[in-house]
Protein backbone atom coordinates (compact mmCIF):
# COMPACT_ATOMS: atom_id res chain seq x y z
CA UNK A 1 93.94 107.72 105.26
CA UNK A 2 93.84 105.52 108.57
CA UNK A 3 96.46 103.78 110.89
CA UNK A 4 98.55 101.36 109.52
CA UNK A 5 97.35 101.88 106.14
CA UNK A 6 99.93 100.11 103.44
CA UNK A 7 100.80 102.19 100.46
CA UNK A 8 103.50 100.53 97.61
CA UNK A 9 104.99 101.06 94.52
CA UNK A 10 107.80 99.88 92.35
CA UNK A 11 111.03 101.78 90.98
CA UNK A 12 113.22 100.85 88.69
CA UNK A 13 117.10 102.26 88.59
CA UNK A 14 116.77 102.91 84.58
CA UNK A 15 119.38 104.75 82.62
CA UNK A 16 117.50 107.64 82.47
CA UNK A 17 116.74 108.20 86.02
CA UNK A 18 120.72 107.78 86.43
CA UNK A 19 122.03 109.81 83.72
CA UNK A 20 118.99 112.19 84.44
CA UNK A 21 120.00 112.75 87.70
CA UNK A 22 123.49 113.99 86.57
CA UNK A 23 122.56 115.70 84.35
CA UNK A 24 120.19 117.84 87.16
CA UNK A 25 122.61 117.95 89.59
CA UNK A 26 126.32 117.06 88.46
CA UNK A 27 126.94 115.15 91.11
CA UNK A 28 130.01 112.74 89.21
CA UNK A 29 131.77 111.33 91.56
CA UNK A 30 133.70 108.50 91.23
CA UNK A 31 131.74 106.26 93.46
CA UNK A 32 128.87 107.20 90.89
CA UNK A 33 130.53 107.45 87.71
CA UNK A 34 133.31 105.31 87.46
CA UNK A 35 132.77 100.93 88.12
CA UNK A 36 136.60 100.34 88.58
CA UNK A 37 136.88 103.37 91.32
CA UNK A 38 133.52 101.51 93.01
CA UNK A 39 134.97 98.07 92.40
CA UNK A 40 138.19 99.44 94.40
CA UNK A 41 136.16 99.76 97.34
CA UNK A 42 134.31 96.43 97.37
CA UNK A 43 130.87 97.62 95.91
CA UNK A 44 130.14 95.17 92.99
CA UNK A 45 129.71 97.84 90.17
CA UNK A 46 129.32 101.85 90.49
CA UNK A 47 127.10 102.76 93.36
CA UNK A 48 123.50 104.52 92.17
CA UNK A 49 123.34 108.15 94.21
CA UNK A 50 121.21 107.65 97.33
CA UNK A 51 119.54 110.88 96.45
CA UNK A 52 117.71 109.45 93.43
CA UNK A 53 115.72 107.69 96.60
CA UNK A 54 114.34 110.87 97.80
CA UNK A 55 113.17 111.69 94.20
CA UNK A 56 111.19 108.41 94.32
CA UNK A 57 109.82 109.45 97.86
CA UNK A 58 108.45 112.93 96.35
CA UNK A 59 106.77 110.91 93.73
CA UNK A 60 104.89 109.25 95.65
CA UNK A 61 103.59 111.50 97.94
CA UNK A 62 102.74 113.88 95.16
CA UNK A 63 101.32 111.05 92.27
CA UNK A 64 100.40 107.73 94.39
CA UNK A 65 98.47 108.90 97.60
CA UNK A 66 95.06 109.41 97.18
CA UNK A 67 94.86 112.92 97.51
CA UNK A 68 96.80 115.55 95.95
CA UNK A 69 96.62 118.41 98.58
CA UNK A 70 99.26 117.82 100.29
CA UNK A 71 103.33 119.01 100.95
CA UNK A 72 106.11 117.21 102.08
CA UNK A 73 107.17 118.91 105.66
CA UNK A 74 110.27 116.56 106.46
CA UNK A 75 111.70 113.27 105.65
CA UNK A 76 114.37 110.98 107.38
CA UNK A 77 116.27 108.52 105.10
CA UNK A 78 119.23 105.55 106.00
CA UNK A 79 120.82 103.90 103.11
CA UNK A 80 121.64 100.14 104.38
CA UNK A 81 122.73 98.86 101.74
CA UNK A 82 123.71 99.96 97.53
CA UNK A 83 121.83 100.55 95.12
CA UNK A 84 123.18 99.88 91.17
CA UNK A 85 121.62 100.39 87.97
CA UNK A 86 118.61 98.37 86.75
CA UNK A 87 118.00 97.53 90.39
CA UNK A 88 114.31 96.69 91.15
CA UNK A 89 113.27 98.41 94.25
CA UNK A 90 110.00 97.93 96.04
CA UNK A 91 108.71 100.76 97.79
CA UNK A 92 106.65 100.23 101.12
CA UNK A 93 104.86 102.86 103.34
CA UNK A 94 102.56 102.68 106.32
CA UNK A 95 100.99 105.31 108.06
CA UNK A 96 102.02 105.43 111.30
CA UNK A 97 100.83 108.17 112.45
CA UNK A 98 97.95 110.51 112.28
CA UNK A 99 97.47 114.37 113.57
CA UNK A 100 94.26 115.30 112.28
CA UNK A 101 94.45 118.99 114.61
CA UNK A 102 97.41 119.75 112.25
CA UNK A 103 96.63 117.92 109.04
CA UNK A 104 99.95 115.94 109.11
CA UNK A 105 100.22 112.14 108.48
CA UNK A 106 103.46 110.68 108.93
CA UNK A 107 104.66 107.48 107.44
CA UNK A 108 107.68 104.96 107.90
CA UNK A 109 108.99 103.63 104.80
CA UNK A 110 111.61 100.74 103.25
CA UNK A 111 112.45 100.01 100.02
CA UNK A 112 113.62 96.05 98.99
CA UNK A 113 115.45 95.11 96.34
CA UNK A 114 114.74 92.42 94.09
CA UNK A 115 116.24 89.83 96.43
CA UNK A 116 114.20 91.20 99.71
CA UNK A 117 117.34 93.07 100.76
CA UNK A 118 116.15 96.42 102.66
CA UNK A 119 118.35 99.26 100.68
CA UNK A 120 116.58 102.26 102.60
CA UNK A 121 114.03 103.09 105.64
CA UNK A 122 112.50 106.14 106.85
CA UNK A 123 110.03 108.19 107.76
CA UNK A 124 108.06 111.11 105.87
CA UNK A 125 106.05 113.79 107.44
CA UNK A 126 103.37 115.53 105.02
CA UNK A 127 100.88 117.93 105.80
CA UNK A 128 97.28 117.96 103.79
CA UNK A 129 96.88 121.67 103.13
């Protein structure tokens, strides 16, 4: 991997990541379960959990980079806006920076929706063992 080095990939909100995520974790909450309860609020239809993000973060740092020595040491995520089912998301990371005395290659990342809306940013911090 090098500086500035563009990695993406694209997600899809399906069913079965959302009912597959409950099922994991039980997380129901209203928010997440119930479209009236999320309509109450002013979201448009129940609101996706933000967690399901991080799942799509360890998949690609364990299936998409090239190399498949390597560990997640930290990651930093901010929701900006909802997520809701059969969203489109586009997944963007760039290296952005490079410790090659450690082994560690840290990346800041977004994800867009389908209408260019940033949803998420962050950074990731992985180590190549």
């Amino acid at each position: 991997m090098k500086l500035q080095e563009i990695f993406s990939c694209d997600f899809t909100l399906s069913e079965n990541v959302y009912h597959g995520f409950i099922d994991l974790f039980g997380d129901k909450n209203s928010l997440h379960t119930d479209a009236g309860f999320a309509q109450s609020y002013g979201f448009k239809d129940k609101v996706m959990h933000g967690n399901i993000l991080n799942g799509f973060l360890s998949y690609f740092i364990g299936e998409k980079l090239p190399m498949k020595n390597v560990m997640i040491l930290s990651q930093e995520i901010q929701y900006t806006s909802p997520v809701y089912m059969y969203d489109q998301l586009k997944f963007i990371a760039e290296v952005s920076n490079i410790s090659e005395a450690v082994n560690v290659v840290e990346f800041k990342f977004t994800f867009t929706n389908a209408e260019l809306r940033k949803v998420a940013k962050g950074k990731i911090s992985i180590k190549i063992l």
